[in-house]
N, C-alpha and C. Protein backbone atom coordinates (compact mmCIF):
# COMPACT_ATOMS: atom_id res chain seq x y z
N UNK A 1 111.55 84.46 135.98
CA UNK A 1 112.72 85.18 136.49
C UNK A 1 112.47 86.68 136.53
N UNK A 2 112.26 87.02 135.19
CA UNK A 2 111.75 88.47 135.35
C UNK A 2 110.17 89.05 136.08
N UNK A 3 109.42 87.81 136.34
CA UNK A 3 108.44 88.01 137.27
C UNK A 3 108.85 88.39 138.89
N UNK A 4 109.93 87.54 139.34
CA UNK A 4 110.54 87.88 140.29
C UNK A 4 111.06 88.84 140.68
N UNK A 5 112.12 89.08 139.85
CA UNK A 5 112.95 90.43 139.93
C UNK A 5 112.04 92.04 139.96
N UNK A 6 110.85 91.84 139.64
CA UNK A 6 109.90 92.68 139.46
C UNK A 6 109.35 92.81 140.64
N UNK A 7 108.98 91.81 141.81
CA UNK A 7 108.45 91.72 142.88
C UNK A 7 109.43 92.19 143.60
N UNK A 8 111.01 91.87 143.87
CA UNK A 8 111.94 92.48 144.62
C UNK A 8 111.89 93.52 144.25
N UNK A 9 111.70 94.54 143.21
CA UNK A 9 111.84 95.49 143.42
C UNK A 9 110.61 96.34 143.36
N UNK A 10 109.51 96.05 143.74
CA UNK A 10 108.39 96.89 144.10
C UNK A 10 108.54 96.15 145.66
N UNK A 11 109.15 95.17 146.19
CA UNK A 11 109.07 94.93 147.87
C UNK A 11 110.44 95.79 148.03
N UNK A 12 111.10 96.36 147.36
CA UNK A 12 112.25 97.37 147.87
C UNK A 12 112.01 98.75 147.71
N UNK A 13 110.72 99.24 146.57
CA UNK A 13 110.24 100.36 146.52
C UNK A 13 109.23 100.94 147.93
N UNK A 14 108.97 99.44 148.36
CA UNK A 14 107.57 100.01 149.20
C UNK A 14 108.79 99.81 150.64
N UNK A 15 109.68 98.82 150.52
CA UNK A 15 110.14 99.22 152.01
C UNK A 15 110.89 100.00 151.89
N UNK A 16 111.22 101.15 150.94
CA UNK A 16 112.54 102.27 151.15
C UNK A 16 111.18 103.77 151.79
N UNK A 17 109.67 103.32 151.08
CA UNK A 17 108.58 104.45 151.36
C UNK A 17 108.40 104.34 153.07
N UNK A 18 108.03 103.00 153.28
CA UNK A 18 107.83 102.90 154.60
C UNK A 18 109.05 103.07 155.31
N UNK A 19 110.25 103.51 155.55
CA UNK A 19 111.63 103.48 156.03
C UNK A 19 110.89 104.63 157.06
N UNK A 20 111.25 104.32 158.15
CA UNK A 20 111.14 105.58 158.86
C UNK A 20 112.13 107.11 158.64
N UNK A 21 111.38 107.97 159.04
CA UNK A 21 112.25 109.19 158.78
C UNK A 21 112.67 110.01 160.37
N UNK A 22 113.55 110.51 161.07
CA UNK A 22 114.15 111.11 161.92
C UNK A 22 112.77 111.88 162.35
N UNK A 23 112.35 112.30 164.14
CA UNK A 23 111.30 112.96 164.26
C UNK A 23 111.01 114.34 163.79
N UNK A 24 110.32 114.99 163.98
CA UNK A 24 110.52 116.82 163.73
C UNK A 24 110.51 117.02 165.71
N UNK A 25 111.44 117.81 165.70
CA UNK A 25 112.17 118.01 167.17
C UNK A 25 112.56 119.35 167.29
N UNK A 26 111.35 120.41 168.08
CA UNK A 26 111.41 121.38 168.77
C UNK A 26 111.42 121.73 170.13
N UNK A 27 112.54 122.92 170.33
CA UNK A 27 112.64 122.79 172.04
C UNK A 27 112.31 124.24 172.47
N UNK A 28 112.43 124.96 173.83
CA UNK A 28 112.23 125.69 173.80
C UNK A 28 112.60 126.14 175.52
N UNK A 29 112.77 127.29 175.87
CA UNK A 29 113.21 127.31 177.43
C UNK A 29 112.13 128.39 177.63
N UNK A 30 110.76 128.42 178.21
CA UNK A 30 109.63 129.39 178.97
C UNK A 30 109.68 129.60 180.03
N UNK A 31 109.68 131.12 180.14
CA UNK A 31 109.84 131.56 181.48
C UNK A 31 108.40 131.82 182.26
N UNK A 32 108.04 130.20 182.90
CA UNK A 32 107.43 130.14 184.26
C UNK A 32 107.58 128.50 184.31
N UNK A 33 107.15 128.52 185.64
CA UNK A 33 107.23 126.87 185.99
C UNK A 33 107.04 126.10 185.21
N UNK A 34 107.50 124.49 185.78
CA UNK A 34 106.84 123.60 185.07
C UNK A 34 105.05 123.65 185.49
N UNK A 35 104.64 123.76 186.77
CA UNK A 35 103.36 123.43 187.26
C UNK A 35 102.81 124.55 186.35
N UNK A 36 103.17 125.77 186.43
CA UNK A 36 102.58 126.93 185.19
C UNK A 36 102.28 126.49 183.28
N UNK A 37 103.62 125.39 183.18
CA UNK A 37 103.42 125.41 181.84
C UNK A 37 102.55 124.13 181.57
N UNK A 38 102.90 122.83 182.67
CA UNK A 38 102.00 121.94 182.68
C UNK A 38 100.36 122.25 182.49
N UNK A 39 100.33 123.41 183.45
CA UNK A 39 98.66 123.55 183.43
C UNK A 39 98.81 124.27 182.17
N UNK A 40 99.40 124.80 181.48
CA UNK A 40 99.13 125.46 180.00
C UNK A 40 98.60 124.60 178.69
N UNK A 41 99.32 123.42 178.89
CA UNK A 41 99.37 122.55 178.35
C UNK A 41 98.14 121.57 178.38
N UNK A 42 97.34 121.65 179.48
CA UNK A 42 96.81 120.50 179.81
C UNK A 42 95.09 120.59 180.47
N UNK A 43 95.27 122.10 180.07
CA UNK A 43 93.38 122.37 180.68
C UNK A 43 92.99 123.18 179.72
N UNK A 44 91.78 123.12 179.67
CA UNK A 44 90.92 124.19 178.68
C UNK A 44 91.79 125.65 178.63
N UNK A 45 90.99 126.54 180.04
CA UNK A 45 91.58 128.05 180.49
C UNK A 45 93.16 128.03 179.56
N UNK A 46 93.45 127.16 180.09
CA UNK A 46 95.38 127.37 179.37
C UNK A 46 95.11 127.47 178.27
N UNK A 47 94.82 126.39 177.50
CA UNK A 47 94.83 126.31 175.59
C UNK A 47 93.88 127.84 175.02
N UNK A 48 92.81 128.04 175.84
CA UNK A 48 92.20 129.00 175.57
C UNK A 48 92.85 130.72 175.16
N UNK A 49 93.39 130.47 176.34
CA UNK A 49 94.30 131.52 176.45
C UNK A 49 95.27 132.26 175.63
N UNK A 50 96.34 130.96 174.90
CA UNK A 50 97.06 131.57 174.02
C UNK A 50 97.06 131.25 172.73
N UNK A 51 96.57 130.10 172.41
CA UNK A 51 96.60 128.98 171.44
C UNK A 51 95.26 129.28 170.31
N UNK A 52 94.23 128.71 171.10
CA UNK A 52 93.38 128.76 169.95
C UNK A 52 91.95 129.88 171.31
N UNK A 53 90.99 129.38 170.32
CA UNK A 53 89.91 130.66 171.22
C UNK A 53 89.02 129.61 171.68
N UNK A 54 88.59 128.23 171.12
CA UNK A 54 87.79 127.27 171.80
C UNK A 54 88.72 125.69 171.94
N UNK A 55 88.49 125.70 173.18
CA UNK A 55 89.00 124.25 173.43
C UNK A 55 88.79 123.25 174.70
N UNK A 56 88.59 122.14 175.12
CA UNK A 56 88.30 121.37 175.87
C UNK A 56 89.52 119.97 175.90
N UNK A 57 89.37 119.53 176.92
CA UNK A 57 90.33 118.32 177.52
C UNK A 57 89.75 117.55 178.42
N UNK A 58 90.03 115.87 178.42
CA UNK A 58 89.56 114.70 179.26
C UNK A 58 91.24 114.57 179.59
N UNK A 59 91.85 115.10 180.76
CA UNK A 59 92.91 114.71 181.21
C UNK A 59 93.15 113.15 181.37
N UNK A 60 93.05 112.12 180.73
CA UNK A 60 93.22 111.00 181.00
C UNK A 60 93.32 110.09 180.34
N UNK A 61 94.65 108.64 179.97
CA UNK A 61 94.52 108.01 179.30
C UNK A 61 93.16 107.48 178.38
N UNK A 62 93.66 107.80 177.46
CA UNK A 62 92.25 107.80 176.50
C UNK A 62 91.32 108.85 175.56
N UNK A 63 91.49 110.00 176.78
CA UNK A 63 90.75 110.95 176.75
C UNK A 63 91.46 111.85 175.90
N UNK A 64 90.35 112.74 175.05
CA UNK A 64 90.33 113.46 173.94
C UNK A 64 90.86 114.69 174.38
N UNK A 65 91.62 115.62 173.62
CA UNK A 65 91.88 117.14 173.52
C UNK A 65 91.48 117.53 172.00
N UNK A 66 90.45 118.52 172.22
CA UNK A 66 89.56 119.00 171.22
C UNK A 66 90.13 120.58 171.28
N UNK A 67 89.72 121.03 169.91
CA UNK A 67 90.58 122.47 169.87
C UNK A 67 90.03 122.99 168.07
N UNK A 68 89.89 124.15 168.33
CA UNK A 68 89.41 124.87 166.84
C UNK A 68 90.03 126.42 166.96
N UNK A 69 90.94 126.75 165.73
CA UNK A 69 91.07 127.88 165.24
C UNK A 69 90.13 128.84 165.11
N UNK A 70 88.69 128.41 164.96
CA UNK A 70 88.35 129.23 164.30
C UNK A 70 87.16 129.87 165.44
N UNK A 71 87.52 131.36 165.39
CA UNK A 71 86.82 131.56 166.63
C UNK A 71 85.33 131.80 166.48
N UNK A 72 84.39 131.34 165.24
CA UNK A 72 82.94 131.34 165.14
C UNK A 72 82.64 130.01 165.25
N UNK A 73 83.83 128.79 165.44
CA UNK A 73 82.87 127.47 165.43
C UNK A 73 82.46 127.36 166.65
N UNK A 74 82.27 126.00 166.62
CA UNK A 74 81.26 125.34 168.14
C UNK A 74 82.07 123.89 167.68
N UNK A 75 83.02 123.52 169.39
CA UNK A 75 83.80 122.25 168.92
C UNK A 75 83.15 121.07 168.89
N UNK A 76 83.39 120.05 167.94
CA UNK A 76 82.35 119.29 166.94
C UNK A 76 82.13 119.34 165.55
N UNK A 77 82.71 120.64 165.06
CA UNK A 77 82.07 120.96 164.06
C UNK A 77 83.48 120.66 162.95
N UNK A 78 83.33 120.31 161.76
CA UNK A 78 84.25 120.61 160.80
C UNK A 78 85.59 120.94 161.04
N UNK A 79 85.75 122.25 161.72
CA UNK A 79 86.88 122.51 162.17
C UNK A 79 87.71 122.44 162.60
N UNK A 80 87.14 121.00 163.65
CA UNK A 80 87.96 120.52 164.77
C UNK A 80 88.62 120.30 164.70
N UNK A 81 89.72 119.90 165.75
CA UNK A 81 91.19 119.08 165.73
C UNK A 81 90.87 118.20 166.97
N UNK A 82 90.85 116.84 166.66
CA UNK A 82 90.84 116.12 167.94
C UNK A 82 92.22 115.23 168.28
N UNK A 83 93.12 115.15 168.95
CA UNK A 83 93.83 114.26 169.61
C UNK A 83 93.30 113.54 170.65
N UNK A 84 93.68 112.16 171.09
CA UNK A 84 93.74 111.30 171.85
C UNK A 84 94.70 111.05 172.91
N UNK A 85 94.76 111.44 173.81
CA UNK A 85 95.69 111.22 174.94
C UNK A 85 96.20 109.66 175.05
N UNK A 86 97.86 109.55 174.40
CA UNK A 86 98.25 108.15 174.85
C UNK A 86 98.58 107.90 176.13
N UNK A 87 99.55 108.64 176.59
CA UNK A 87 100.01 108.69 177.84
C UNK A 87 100.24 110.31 178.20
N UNK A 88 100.54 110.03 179.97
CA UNK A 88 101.09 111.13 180.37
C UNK A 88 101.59 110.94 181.85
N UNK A 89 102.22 111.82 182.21
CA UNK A 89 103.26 111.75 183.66
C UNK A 89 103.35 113.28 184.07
N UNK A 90 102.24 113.62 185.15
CA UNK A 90 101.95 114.70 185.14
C UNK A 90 103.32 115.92 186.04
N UNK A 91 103.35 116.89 184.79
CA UNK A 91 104.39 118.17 185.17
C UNK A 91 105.37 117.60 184.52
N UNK A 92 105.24 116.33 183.63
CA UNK A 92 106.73 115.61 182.72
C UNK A 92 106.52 115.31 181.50
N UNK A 93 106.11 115.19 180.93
CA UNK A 93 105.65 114.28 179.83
C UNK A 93 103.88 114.10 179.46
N UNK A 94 103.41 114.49 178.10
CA UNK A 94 102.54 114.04 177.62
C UNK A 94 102.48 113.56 176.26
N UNK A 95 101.68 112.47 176.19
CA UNK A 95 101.69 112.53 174.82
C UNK A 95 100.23 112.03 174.17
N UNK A 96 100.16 112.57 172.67
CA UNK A 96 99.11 112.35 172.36
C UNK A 96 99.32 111.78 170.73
N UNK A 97 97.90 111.70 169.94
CA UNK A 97 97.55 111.19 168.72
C UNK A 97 96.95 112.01 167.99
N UNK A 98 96.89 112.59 167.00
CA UNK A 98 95.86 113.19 166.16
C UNK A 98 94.82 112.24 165.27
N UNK A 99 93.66 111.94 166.03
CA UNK A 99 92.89 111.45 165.56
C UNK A 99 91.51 111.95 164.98
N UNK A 100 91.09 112.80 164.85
CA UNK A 100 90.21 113.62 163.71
C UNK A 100 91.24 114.85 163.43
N UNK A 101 91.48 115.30 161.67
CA UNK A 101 91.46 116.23 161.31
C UNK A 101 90.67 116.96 160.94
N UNK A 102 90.55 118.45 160.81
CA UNK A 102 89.96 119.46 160.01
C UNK A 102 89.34 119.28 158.82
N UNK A 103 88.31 119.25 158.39
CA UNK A 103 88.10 119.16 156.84
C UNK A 103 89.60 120.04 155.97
N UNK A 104 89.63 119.70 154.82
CA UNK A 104 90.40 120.27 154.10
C UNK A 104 91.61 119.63 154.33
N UNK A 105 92.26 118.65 155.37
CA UNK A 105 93.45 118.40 155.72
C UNK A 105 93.75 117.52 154.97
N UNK A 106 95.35 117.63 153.98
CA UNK A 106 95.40 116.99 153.19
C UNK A 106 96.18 116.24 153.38
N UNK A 107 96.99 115.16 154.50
CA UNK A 107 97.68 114.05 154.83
C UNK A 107 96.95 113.06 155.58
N UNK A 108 95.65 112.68 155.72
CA UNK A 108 95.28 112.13 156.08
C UNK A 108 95.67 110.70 156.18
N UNK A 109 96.61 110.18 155.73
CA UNK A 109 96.78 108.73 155.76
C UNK A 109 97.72 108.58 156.40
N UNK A 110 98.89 109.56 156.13
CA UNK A 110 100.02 109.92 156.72
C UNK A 110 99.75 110.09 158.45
N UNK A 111 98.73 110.83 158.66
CA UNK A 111 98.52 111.39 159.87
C UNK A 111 98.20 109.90 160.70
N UNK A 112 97.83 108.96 160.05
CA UNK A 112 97.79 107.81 161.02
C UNK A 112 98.78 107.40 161.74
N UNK A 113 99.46 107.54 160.83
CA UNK A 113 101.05 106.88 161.78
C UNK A 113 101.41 108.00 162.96
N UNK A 114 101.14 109.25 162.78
CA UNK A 114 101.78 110.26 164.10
C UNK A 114 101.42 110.39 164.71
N UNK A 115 102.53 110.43 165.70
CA UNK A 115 101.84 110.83 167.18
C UNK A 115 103.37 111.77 167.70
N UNK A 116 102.59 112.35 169.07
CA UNK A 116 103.58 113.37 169.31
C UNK A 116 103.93 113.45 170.93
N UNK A 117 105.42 113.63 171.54
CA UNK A 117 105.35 113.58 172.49
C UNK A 117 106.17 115.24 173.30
N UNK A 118 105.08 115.46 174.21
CA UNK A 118 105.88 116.71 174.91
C UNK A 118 106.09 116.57 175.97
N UNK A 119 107.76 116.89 176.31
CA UNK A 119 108.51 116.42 177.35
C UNK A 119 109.07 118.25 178.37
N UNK A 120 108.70 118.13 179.29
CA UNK A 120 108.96 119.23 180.21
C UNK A 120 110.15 118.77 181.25
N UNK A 121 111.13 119.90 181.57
CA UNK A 121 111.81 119.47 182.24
C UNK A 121 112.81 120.93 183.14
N UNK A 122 113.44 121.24 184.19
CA UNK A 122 113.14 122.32 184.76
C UNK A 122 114.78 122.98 183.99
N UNK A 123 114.39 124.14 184.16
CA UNK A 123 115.43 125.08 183.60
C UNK A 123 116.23 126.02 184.46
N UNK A 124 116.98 126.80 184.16
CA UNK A 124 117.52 127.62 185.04
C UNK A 124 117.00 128.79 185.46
N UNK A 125 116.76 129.38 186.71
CA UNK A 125 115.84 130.70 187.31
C UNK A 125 114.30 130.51 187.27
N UNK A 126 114.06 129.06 187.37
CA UNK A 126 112.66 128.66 187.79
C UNK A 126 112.18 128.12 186.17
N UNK A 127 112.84 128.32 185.27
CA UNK A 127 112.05 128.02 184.08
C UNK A 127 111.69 127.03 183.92
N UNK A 128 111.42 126.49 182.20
CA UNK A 128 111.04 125.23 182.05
C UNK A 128 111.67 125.37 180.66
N UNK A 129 112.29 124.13 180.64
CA UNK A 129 112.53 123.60 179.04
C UNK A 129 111.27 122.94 178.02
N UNK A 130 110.71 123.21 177.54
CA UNK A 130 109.45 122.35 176.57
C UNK A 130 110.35 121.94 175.32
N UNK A 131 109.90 120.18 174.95
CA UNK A 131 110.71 119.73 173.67
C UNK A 131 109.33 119.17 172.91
N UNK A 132 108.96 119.67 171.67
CA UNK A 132 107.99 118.76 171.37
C UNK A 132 108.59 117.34 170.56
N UNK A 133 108.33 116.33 169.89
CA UNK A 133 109.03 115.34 169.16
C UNK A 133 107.55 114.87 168.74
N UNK A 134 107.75 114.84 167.42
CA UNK A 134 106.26 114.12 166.77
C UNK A 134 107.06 113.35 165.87
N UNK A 135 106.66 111.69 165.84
CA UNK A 135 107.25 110.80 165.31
C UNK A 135 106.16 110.31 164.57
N UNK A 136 106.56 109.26 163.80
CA UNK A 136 105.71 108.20 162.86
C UNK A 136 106.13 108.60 161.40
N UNK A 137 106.55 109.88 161.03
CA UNK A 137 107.01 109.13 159.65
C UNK A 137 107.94 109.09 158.89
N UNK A 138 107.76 108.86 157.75
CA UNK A 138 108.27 107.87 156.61
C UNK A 138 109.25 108.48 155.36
N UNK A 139 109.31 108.05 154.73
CA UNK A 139 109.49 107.89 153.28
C UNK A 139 108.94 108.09 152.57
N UNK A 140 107.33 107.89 152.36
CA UNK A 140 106.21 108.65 151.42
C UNK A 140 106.47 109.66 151.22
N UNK A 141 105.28 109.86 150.38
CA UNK A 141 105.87 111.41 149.82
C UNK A 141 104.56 111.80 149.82
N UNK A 142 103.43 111.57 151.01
CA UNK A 142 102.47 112.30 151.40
C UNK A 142 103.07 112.46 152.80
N UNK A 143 103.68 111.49 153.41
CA UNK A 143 103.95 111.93 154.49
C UNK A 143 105.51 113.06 154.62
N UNK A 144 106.37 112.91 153.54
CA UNK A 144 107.62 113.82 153.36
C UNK A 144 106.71 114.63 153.41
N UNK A 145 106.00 115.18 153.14
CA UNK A 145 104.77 116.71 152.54
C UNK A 145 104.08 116.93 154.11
N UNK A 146 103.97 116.09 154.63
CA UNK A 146 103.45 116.43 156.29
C UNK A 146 104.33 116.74 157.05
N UNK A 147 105.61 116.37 157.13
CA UNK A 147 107.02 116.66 157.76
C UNK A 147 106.81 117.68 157.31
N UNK A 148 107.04 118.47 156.33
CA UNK A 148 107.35 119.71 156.13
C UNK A 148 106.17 120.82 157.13
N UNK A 149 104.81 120.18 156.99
CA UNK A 149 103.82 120.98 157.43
C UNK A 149 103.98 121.18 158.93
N UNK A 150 103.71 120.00 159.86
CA UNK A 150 104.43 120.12 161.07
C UNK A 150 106.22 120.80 161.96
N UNK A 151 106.93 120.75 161.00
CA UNK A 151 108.01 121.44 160.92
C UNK A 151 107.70 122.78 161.28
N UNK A 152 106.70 123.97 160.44
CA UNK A 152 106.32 124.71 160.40
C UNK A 152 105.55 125.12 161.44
N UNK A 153 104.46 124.53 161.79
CA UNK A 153 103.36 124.26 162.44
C UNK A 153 103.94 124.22 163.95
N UNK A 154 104.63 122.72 163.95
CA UNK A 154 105.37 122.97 165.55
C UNK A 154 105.98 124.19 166.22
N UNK A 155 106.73 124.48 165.04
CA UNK A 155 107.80 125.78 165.48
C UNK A 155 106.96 127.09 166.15
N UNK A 156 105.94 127.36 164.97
CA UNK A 156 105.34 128.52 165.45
C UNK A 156 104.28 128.36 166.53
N UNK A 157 103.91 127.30 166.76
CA UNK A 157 103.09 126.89 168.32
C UNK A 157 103.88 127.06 169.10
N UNK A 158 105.15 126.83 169.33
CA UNK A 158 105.79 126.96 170.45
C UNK A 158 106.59 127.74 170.64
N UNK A 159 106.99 128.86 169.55
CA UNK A 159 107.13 130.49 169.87
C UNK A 159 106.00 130.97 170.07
N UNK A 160 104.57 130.47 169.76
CA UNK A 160 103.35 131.52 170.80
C UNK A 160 103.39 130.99 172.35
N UNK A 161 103.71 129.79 172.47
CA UNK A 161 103.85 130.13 173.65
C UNK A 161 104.76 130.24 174.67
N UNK A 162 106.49 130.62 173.70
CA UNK A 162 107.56 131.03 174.10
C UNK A 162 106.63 132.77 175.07
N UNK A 163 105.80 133.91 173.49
CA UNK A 163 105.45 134.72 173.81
C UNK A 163 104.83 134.18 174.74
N UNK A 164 103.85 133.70 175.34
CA UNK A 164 102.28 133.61 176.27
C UNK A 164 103.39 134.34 177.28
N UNK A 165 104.53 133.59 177.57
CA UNK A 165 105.17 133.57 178.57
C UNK A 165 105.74 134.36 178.56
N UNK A 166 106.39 135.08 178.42
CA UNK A 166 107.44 136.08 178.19
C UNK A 166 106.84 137.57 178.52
N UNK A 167 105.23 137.48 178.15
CA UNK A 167 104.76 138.54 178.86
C UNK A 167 103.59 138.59 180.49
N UNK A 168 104.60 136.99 181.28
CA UNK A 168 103.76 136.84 182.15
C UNK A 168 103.86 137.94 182.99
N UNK A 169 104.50 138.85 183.10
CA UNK A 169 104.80 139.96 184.39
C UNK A 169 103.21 140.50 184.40
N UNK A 170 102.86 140.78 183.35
CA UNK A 170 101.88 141.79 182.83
C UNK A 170 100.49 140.90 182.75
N UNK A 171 100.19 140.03 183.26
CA UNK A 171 99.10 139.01 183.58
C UNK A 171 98.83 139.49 185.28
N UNK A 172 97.39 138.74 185.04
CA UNK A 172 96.61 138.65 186.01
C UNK A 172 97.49 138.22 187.21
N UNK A 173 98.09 138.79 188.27
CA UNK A 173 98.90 138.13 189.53
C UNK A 173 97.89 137.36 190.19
N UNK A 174 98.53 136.44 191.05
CA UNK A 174 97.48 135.54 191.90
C UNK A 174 97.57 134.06 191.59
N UNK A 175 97.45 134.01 190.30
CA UNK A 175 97.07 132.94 189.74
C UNK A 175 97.90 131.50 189.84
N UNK A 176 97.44 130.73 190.96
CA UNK A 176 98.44 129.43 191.69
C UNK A 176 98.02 128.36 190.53
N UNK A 177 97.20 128.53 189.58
CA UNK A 177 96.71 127.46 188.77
C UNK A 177 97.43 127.54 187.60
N UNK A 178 98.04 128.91 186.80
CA UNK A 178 98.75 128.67 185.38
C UNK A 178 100.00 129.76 186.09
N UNK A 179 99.97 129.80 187.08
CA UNK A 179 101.46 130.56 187.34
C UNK A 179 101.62 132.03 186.65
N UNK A 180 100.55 132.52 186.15
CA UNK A 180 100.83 133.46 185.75
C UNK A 180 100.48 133.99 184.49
N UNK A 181 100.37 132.55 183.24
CA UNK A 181 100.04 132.13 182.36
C UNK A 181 98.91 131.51 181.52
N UNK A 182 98.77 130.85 180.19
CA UNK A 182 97.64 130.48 179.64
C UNK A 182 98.79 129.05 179.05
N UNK A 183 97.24 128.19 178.79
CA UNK A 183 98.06 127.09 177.89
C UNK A 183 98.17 126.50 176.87
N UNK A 184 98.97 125.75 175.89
CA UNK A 184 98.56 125.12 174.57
C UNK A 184 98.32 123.56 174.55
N UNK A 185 96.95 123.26 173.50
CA UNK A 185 97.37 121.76 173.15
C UNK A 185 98.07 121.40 172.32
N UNK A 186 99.26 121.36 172.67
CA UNK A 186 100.39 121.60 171.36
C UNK A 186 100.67 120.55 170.88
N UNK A 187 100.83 119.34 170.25
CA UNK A 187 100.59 117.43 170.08
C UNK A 187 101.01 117.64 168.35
N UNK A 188 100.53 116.30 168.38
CA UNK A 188 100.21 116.08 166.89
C UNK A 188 99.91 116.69 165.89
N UNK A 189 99.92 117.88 166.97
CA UNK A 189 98.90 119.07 166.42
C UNK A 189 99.32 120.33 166.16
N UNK A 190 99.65 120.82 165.39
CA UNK A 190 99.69 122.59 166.00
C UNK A 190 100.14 122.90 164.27
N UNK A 191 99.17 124.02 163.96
CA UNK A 191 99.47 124.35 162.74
C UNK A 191 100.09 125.60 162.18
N UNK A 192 100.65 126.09 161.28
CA UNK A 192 100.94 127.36 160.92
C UNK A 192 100.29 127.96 160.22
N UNK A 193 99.23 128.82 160.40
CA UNK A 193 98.49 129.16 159.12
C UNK A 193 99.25 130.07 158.44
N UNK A 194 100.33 131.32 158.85
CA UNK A 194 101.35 131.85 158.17
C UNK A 194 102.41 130.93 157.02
N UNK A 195 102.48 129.87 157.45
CA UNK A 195 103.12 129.06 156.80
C UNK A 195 102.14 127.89 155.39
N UNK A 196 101.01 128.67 155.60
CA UNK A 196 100.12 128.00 154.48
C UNK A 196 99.53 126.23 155.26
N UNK A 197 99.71 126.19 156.77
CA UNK A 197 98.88 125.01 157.19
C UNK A 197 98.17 125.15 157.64
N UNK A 198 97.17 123.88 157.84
CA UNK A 198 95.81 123.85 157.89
C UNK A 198 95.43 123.96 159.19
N UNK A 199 95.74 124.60 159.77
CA UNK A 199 95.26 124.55 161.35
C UNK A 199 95.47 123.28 162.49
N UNK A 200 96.79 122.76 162.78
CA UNK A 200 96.81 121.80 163.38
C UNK A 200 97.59 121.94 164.70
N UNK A 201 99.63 119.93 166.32
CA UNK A 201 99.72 119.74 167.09
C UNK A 201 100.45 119.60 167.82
N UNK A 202 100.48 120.59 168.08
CA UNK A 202 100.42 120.78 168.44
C UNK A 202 101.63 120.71 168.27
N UNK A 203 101.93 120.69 170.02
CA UNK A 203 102.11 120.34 170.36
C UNK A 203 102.17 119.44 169.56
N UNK A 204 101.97 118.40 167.80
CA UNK A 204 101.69 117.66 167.18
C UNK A 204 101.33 117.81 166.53
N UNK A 205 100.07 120.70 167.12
CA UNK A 205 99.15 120.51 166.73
C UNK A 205 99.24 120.00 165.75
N UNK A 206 96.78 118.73 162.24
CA UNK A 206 96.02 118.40 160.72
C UNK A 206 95.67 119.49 160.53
């Protein structure tokens, strides 16, 4: 009897950990297009630009978005941040996975379950609304400790590139490819290092 009662309540401890928890949900209204913020979002030049100093993208189900803080690496190395492209609906919606972290990143188990989705949609006087939503977790209390990090992390990725934008007047004119602008891989990924995180997504930026 008391063998039992012991099992219900370690199968009620572990399903109150695994309980899902509400997403972390940032929005934001940037002043230039969607086709401007899409390409920000979604090519090297863009991420380069405002986000981090090295980065690369396989636009395509499947395909990887690679990205490093640190402007002496070479991407590959330690530093990296890799996401996985789940889906996307181009100038609407992308979404991705954080699947390699950074050395040093300390939610790694947690980070399995997340993934992150960024939703574009048009605003008033040509703008664009950007929402990021990174879902997957829980109840743990490695992953409560990653909520907090991404919380952080999201926010300030997407006031840099509230700024990118905000000083498009003063950019290169011409430019039919970022509208004016540069872009982020903002996912699963995106970290605050002001906020004591480890360099991560995005858009989601581990």
């Amino acid at each position: 009897m008391i063998a039992s009662l012991l099992a219900v309540l370690v199968l009620a401890q572990s399903s109150s950990r695994d309980a899902a928890a509400p997403p972390v949900v940032h929005s934001a209204v940037i002043n230039a297009s969607i086709t401007g913020v899409w390409a920000a979002l979604t090519t090297r030049e863009g991420i380069e630009s405002w986000m981090v100093p090295h980065a690369d993208i396989d636009l395509r189900v499947g395909g990887k978005m690679r990205t490093t803080y640190n402007k002496d690496a070479v991407l590959g190395d330690d530093s990296t941040i890799e996401n996985t492209i789940l889906s996307y609906d181009p100038e609407r919606m992308l979404s991705i996975r954080a699947t390699k972290a950074p050395k040093g990143f300390p939610f790694l188990k947690a980070l399995e379950a997340m993934w992150t989705v960024i939703y574009l949609e048009p605003a008033d006087a040509g703008r664009t609304k950007v929402t990021v939503r990174s879902l997957g977790f829980t109840q743990d209390p490695e992953s409560v400790e990653m909520r907090k990090f991404f919380e952080a992390g999201n926010k300030l990725t997407l006031d840099k590139l509230v700024e990118r934008f905000a000083a498009r007047k003063a950019l290169r004119p011409g430019s039919a490819t970022f509208g004016g602008w540069g872009a982020p891989s903002l996912g699963a990924h995106s970290v605050a290092e002001d906020a004591g995180a480890s360099r991560f997504r995005g858009r989601g930026e581990a």
